[in-house]
C-alpha atoms as a PDB file:
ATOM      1  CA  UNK A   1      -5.046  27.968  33.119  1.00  0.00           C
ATOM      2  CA  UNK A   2      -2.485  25.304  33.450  1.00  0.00           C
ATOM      3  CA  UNK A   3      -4.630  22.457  32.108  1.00  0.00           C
ATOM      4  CA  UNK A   4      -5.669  24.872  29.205  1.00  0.00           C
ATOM      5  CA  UNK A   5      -2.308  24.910  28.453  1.00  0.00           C
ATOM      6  CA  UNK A   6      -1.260  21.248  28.502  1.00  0.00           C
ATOM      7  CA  UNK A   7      -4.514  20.286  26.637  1.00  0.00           C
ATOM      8  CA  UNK A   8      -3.967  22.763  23.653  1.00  0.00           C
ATOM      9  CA  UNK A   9      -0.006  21.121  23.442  1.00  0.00           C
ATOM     10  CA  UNK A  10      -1.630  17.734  23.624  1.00  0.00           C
ATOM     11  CA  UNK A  11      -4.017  18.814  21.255  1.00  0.00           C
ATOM     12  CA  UNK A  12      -1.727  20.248  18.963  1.00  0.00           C
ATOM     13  CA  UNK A  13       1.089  16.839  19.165  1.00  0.00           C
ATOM     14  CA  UNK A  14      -1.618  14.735  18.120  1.00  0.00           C
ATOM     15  CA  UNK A  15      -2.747  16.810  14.997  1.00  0.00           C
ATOM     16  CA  UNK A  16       0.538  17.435  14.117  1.00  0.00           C
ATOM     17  CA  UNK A  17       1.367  13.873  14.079  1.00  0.00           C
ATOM     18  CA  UNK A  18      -1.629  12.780  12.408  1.00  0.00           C
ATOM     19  CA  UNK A  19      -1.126  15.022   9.685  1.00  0.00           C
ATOM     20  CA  UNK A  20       2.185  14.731   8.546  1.00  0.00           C
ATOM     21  CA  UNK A  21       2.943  12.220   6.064  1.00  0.00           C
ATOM     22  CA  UNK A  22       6.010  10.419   7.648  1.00  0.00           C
ATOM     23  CA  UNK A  23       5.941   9.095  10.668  1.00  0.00           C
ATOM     24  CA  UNK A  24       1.948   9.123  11.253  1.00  0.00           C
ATOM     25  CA  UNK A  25       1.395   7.104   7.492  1.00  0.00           C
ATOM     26  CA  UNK A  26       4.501   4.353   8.360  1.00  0.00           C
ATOM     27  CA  UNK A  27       2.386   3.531  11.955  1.00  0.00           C
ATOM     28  CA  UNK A  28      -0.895   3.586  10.354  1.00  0.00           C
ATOM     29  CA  UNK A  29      -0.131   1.032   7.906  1.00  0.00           C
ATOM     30  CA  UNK A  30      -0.922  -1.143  10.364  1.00  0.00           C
ATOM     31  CA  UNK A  31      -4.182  -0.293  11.536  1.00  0.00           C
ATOM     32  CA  UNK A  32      -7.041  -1.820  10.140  1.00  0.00           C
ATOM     33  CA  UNK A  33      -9.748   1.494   8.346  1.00  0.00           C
ATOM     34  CA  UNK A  34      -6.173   3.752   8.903  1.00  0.00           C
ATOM     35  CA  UNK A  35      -8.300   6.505   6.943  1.00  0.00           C
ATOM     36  CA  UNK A  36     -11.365   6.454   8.625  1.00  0.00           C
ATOM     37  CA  UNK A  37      -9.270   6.915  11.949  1.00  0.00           C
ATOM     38  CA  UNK A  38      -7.068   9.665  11.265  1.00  0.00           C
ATOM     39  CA  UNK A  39     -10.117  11.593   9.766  1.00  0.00           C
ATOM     40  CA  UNK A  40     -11.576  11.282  13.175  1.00  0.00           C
ATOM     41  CA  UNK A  41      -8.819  11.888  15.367  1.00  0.00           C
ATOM     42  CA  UNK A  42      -7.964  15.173  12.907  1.00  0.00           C
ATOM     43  CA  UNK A  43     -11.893  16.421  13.430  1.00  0.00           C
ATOM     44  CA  UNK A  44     -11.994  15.664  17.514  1.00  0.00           C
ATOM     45  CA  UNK A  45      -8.668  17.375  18.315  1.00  0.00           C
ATOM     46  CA  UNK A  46      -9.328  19.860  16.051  1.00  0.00           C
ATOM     47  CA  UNK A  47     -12.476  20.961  18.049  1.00  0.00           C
ATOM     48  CA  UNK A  48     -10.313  20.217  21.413  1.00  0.00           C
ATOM     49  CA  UNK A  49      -7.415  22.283  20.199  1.00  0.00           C
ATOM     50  CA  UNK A  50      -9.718  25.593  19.676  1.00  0.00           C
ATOM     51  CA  UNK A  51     -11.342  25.095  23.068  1.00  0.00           C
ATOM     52  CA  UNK A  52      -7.985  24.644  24.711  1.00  0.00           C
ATOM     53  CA  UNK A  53      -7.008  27.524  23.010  1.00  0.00           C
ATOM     54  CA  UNK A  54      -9.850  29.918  23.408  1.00  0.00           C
ATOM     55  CA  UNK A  55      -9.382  28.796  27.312  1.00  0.00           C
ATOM     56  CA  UNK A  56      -5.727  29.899  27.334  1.00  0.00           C
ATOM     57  CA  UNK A  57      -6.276  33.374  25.682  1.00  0.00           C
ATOM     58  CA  UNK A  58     -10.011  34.252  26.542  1.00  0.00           C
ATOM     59  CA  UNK A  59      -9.513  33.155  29.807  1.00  0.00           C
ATOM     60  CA  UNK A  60     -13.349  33.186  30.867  1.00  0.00           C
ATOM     61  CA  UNK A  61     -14.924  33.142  33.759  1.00  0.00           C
ATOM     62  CA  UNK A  62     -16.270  29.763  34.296  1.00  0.00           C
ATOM     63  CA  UNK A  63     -12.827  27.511  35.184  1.00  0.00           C
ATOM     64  CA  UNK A  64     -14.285  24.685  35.739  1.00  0.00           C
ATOM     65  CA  UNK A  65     -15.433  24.603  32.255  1.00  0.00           C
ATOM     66  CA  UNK A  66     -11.707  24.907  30.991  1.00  0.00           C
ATOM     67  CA  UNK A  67     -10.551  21.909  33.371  1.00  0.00           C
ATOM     68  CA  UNK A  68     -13.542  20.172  32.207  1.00  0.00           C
ATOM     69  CA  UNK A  69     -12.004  20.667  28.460  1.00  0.00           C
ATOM     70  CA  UNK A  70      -8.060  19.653  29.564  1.00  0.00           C
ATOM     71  CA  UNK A  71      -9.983  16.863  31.052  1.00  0.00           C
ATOM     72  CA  UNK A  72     -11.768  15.978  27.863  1.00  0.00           C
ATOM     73  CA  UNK A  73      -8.630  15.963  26.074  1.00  0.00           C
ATOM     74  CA  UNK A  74      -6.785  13.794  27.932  1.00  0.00           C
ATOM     75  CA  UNK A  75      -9.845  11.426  27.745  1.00  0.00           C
ATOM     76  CA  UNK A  76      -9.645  11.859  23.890  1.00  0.00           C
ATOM     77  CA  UNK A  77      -5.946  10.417  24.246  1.00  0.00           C
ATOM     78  CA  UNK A  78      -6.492   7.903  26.084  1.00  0.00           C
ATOM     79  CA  UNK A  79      -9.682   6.260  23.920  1.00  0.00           C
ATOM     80  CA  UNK A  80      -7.360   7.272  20.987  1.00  0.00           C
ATOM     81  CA  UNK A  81      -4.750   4.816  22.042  1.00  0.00           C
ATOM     82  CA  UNK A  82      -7.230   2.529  22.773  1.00  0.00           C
ATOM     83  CA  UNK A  83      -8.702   2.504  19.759  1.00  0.00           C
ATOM     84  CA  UNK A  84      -5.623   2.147  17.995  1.00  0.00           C
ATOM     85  CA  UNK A  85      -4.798  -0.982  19.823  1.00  0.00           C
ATOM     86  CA  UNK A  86      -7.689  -2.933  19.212  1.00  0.00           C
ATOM     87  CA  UNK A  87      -7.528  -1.953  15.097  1.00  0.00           C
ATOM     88  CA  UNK A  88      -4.131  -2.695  15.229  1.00  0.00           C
ATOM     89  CA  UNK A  89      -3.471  -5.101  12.566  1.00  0.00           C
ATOM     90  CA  UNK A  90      -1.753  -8.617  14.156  1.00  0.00           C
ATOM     91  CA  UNK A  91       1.346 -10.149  13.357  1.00  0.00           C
ATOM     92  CA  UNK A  92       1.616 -13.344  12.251  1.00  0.00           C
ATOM     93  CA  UNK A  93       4.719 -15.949  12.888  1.00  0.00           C
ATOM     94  CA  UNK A  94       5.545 -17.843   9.511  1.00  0.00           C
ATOM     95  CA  UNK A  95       7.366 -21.362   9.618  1.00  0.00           C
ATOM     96  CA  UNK A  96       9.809 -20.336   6.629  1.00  0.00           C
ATOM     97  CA  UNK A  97      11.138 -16.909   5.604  1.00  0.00           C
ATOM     98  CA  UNK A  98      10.226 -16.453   2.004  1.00  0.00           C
ATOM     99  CA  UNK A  99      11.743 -13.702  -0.751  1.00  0.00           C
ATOM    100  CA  UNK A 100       8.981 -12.357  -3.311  1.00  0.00           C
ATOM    101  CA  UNK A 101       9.594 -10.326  -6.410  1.00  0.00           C
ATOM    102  CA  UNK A 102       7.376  -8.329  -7.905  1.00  0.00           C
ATOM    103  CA  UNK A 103       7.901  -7.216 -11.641  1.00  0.00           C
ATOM    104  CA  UNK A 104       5.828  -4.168 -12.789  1.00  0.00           C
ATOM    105  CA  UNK A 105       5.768  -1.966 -15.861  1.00  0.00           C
ATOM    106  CA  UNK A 106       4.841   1.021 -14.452  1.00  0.00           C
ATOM    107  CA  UNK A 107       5.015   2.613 -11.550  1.00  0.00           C
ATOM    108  CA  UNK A 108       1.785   2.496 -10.248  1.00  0.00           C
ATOM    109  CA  UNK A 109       1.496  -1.188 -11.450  1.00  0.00           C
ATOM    110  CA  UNK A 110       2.278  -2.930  -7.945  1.00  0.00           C
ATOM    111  CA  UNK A 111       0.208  -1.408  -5.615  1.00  0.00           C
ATOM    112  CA  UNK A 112      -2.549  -1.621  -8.287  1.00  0.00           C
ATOM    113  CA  UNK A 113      -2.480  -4.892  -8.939  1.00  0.00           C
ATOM    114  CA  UNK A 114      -1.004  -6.275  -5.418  1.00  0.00           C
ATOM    115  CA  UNK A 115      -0.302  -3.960  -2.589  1.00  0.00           C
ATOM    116  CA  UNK A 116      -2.905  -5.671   0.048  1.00  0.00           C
ATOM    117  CA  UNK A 117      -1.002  -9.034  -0.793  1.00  0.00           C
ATOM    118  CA  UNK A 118       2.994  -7.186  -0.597  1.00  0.00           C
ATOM    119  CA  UNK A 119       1.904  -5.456   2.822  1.00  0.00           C
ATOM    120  CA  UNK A 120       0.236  -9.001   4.203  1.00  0.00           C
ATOM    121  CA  UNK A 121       3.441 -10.758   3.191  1.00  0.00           C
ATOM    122  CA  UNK A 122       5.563  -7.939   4.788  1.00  0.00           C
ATOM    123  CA  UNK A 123       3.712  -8.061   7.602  1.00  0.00           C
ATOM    124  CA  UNK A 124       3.790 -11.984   8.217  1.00  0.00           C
ATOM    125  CA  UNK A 125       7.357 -11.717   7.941  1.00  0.00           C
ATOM    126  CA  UNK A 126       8.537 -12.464   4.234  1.00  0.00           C
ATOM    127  CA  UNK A 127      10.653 -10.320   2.224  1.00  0.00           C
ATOM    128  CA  UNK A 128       9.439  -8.293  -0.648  1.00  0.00           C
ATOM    129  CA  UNK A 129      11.573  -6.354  -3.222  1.00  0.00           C
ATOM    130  CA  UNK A 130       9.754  -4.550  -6.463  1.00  0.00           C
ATOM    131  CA  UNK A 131      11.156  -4.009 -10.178  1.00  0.00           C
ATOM    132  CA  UNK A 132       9.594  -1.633 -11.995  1.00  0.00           C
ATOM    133  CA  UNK A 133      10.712  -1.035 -15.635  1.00  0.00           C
ATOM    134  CA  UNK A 134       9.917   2.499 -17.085  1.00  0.00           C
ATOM    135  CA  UNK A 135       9.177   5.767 -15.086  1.00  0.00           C
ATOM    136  CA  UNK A 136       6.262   6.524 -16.303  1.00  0.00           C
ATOM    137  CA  UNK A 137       6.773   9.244 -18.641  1.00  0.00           C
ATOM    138  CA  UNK A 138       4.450   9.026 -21.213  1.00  0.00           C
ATOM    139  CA  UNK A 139       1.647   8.735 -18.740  1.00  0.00           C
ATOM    140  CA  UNK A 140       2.920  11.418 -16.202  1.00  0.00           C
ATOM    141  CA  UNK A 141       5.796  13.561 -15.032  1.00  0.00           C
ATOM    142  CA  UNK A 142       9.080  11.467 -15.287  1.00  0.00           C
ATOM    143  CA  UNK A 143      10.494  13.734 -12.382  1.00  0.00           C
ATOM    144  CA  UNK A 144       8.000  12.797  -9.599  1.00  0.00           C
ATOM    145  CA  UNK A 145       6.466   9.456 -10.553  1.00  0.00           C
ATOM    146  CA  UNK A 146       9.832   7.432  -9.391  1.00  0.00           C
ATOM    147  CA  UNK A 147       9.921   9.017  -6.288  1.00  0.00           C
ATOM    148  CA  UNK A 148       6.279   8.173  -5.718  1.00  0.00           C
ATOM    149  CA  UNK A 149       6.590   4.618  -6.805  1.00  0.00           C
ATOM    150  CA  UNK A 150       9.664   4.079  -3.891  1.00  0.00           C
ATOM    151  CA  UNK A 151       7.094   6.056  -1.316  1.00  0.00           C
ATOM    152  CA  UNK A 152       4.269   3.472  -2.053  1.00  0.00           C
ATOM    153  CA  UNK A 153       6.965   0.250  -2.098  1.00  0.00           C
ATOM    154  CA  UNK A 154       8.286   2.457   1.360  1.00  0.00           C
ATOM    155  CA  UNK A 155       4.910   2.206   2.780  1.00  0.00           C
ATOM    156  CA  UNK A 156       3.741  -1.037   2.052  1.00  0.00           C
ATOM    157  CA  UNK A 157       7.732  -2.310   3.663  1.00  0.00           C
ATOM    158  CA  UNK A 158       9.102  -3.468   0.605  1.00  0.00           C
ATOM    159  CA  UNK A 159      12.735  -3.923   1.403  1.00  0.00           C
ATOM    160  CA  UNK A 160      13.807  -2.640  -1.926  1.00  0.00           C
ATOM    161  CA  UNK A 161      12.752  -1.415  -5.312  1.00  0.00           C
ATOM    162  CA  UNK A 162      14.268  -0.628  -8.065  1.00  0.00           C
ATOM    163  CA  UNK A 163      12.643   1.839 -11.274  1.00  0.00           C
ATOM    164  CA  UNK A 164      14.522   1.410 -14.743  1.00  0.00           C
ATOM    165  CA  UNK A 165      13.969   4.066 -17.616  1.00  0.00           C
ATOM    166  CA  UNK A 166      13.189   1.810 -20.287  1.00  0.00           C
ATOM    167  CA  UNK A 167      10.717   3.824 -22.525  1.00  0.00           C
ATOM    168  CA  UNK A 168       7.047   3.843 -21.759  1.00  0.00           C
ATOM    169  CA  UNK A 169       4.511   2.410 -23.756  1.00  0.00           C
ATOM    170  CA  UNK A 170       7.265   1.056 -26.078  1.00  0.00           C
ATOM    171  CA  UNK A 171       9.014  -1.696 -23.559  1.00  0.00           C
ATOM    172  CA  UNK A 172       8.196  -4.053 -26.316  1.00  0.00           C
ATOM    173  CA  UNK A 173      11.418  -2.860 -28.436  1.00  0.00           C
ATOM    174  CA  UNK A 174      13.733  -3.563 -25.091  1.00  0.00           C
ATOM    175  CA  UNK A 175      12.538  -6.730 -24.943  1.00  0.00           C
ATOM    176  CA  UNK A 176      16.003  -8.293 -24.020  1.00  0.00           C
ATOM    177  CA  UNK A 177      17.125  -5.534 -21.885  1.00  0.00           C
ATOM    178  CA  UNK A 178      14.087  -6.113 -19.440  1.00  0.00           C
ATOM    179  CA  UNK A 179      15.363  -9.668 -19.963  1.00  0.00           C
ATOM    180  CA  UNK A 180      18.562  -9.190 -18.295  1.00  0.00           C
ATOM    181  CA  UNK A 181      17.654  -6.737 -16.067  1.00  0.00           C
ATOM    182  CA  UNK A 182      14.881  -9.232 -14.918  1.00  0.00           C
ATOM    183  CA  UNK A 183      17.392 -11.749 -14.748  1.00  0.00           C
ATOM    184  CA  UNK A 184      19.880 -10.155 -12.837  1.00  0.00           C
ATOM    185  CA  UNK A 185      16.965  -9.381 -10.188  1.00  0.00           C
ATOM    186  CA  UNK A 186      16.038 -12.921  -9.847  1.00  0.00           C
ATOM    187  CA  UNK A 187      20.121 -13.906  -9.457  1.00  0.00           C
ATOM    188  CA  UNK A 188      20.259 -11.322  -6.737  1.00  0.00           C
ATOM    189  CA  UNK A 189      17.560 -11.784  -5.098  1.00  0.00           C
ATOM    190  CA  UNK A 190      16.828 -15.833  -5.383  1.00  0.00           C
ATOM    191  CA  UNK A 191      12.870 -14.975  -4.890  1.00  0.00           C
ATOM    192  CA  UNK A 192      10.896 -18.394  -4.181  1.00  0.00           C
ATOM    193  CA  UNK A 193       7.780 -16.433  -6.019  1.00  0.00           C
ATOM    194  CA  UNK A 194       7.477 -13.687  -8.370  1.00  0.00           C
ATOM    195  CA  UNK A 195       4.576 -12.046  -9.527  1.00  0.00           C
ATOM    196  CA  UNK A 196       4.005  -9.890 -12.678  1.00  0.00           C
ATOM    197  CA  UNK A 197       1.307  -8.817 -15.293  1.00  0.00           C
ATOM    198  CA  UNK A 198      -1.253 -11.214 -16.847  1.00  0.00           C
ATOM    199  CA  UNK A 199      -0.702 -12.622 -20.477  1.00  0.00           C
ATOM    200  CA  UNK A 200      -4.329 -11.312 -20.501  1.00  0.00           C
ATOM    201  CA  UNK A 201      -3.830  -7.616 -20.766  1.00  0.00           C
ATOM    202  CA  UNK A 202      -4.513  -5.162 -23.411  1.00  0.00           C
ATOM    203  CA  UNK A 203      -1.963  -2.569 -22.360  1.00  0.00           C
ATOM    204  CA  UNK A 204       1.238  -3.248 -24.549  1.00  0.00           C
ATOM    205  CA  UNK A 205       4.100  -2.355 -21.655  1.00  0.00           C
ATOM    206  CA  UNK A 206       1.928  -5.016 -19.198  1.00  0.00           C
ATOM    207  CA  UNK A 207       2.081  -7.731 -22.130  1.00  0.00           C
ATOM    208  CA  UNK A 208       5.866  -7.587 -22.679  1.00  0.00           C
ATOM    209  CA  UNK A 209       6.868  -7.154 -18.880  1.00  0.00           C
ATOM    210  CA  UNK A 210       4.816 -10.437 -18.496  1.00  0.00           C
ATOM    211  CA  UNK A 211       6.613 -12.432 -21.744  1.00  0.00           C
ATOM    212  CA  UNK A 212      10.023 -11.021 -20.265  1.00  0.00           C
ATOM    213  CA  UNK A 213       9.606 -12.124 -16.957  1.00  0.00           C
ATOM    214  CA  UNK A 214       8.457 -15.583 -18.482  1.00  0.00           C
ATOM    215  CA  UNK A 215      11.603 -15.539 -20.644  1.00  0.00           C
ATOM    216  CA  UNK A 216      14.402 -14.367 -17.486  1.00  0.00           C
ATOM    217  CA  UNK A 217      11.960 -16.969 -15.056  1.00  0.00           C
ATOM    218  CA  UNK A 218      11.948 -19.463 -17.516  1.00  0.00           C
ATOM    219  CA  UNK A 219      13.872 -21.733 -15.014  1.00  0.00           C
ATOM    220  CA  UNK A 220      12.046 -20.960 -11.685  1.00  0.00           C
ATOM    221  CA  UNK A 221       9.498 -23.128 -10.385  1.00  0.00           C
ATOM    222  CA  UNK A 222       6.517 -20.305  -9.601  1.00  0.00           C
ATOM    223  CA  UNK A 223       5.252 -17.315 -10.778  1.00  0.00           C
ATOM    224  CA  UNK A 224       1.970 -15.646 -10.505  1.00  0.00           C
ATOM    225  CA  UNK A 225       0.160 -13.043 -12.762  1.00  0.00           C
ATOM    226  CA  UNK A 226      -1.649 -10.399 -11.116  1.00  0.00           C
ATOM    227  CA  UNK A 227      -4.303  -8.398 -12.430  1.00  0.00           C
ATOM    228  CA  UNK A 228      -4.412  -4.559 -13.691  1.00  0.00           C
ATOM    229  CA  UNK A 229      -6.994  -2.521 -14.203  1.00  0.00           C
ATOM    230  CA  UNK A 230      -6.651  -2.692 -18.243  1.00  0.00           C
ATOM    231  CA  UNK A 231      -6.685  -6.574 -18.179  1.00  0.00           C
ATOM    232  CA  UNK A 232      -8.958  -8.655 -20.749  1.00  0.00           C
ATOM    233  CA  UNK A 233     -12.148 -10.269 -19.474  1.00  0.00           C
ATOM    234  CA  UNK A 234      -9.956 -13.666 -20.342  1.00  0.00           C
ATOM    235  CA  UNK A 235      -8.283 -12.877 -16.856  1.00  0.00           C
ATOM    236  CA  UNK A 236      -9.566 -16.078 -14.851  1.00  0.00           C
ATOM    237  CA  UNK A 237      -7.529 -16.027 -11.559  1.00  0.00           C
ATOM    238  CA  UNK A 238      -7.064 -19.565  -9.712  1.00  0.00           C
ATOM    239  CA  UNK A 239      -5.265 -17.864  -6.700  1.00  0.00           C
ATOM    240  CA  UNK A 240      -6.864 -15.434  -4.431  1.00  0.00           C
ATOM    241  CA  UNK A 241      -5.012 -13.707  -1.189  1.00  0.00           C
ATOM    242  CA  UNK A 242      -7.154 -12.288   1.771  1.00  0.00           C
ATOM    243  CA  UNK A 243      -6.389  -8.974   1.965  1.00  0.00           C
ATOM    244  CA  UNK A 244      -9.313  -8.318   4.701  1.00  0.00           C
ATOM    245  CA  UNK A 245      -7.349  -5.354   7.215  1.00  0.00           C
ATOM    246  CA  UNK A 246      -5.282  -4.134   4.541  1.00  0.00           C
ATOM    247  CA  UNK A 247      -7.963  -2.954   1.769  1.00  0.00           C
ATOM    248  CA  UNK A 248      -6.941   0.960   3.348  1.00  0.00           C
ATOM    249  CA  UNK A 249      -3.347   0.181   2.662  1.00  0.00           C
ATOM    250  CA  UNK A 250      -3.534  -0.725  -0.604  1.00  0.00           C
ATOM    251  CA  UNK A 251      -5.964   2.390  -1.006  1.00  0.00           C
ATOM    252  CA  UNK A 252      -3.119   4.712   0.641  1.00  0.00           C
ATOM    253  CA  UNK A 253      -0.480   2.896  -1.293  1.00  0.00           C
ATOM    254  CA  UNK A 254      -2.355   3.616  -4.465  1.00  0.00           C
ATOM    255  CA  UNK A 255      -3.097   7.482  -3.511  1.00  0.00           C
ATOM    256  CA  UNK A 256       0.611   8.146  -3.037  1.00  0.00           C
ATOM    257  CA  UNK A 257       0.984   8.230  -6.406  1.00  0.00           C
ATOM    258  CA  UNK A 258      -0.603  11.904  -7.170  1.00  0.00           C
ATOM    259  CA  UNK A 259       0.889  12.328 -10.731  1.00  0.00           C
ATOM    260  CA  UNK A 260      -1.909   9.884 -11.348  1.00  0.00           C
ATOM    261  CA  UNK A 261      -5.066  11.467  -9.187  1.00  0.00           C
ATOM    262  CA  UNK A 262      -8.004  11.930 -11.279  1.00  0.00           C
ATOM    263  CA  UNK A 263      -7.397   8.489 -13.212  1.00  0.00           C
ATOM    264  CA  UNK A 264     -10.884   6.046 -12.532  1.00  0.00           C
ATOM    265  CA  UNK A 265      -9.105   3.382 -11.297  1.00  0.00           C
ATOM    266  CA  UNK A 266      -6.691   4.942  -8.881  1.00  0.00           C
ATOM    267  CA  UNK A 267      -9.807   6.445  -6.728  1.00  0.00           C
ATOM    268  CA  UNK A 268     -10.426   4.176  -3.357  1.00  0.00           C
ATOM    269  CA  UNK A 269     -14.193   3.339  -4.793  1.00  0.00           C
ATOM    270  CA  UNK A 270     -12.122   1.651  -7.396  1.00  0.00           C
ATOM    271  CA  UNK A 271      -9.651  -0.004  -5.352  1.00  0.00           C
ATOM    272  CA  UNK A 272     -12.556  -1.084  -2.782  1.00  0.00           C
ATOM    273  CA  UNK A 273     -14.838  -2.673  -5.284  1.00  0.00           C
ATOM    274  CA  UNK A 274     -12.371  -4.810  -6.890  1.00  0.00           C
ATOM    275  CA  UNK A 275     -11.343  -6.417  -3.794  1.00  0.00           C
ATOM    276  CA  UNK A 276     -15.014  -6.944  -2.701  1.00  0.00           C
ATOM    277  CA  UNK A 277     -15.528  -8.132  -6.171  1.00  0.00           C
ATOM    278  CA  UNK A 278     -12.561 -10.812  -6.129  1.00  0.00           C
ATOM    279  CA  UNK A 279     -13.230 -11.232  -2.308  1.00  0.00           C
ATOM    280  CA  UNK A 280     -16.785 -12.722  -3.720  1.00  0.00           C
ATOM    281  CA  UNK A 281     -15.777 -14.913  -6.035  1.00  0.00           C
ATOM    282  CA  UNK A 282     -12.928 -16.242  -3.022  1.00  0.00           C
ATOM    283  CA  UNK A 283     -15.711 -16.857  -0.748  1.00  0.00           C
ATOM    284  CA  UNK A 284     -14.552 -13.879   1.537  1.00  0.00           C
ATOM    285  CA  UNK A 285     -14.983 -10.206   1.975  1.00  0.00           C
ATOM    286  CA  UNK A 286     -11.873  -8.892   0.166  1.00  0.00           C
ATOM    287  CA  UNK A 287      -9.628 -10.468  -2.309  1.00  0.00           C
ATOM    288  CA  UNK A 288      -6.840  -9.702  -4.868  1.00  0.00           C
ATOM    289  CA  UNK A 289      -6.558 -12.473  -7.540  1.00  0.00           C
ATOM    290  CA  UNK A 290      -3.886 -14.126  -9.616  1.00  0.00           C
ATOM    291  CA  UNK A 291      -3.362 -16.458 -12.232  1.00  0.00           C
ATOM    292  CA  UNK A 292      -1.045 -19.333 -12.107  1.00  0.00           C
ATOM    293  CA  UNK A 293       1.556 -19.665 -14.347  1.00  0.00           C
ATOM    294  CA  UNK A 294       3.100 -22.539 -12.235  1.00  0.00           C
ATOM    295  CA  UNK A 295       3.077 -22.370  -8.283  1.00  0.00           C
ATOM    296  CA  UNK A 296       5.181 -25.019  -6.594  1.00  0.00           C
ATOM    297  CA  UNK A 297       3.501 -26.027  -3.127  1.00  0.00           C
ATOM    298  CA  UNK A 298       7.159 -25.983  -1.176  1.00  0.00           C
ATOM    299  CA  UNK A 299       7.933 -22.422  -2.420  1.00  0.00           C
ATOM    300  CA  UNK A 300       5.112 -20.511  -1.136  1.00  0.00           C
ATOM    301  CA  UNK A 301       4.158 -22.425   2.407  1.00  0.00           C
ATOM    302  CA  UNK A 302       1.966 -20.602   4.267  1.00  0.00           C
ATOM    303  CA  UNK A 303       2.633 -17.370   2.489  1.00  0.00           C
END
């Protein structure tokens, strides 16, 4: 009865890890098809878990067949962690620590456009902070979409990000108060590249975040336009970033934000195709693509 016992805990750890949304999501962001695996490891222990169980309290006959299950679990463990270490994503030494800013209008606008590219730079050991300049309330609940915005910038290791309340949908009258508050980010934060919207996008609040980070960035030396999903078929990207290994953390990124579910392009068919579709036209399985506004070799290295 013993090993029924220590299987069903082990059984139950695992599940109870996988499925919580802390600790299990912050490990996971580095493991290459994170989704696929957890879906797994939720449906094997499940199965080992009710086994173990029905061992412990049925308590049949046939023991072997109980020690056979403990035994299974513990095998389940151990190709578990196996498995994780060989889709564990790598890490990556850079030459020269660089600081990225990223300047969206909404709050759903960075890990849209670029959350593959902030989690790669993260992860190869460059510092990422995110300004985002109205909460969303026009398109969604005020209250929660804030909150979901830092959980995605959380999750994909932004070191900081900050959410203004200028209005939604009308950032075009507050032109000079994104200014300044754009400004005071870049003073702060000295980034040696900053990304933001495309000049090429029909949605109003994208179109004035990307004329007032042109106007506060006026003086820096590169900046790069990323692309949303209501940009104009005049979007021609120059820049592409290999996101192959972190296509399921840009898809997690983007399903943290749940005031937004049901939306086309926040479903991870969406997500998928358009890197596969930019990962194409790069020559590579999966892409996310920018335009150049000016890029100074020296400032992004081997970002």
């Amino acid at each position: 009865m013993l090993p029924s016992v220590v299987g069903a805990a082990l059984s139950a750890a695992v599940l109870a890890y996988v499925l919580s949304k802390g600790t299990y999501l912050r490990h996971a962001r580095g493991i290459r098809t994170m989704r696929a695996v957890r879906n797994g490891i939720a449906a094997v222990f499940s199965v080992l878990l009710a086994l173990n169980v029905w061992c412990v309290v049925a308590m049949p006959e046939n023991v072997l067949l109980c020690d056979i299950i403990a035994a299974a679990t513990l095998l389940a463990t151990a190709v578990l962690a196996a498995v994780i270490a060989e889709r564990r994503i790598p890490a990556r030494d850079v030459a020269q620590r660089r600081k990225v800013l990223a300047v969206g209008a909404h709050p759903d606008d960075l890990e849209l456009a670029c959350g593959g590219t902030l989690a790669k730079l993260v992860d190869t050991g460059h510092e990422v902070r995110g300004l985002v300049m109205s909460s969303g309330e026009v398109g969604g609940n005020a209250g929660v979409r804030p909150d979901e915005a830092r959980h995605g910038a959380a999750f994909l290791g932004l070191s900081a990000l900050r959410v203004h309340d200028f209005p939604d949908t009308q950032l075009e009258t507050v032109s000079n108060e994104m200014v300044r508050a754009i400004e005071t980010a870049i003073k702060d934060f000295g980034p040696d590249v900053i990304f933001t919207h495309s000049a090429h996008d029909q949605h109003q609040d994208h179109y004035a975040v990307h004329q007032a980070t042109l106007r506060a960035a006026r003086a820096h030396h590169s900046i790069l336009c990323f692309e949303s999903p209501s940009v104009t078929r005049d979007f021609d990207p120059s820049v592409f970033v290999d996101i192959n290994g972190y296509v399921d953390v840009k898809v997690e990124a983007v399903l943290s934000h749940r005031n937004q579910a049901g939306k086309p392009y926040m479903t991870p068919g969406r997500v998928r195709g358009m890197a596969a579709f930019r990962g194409a036209q790069a020559k590579n399985s999966n892409a996310e693509a920018f335009e150049s506004v000016r890029l100074l070799g020296s400032a992004i290295g081997d970002l």
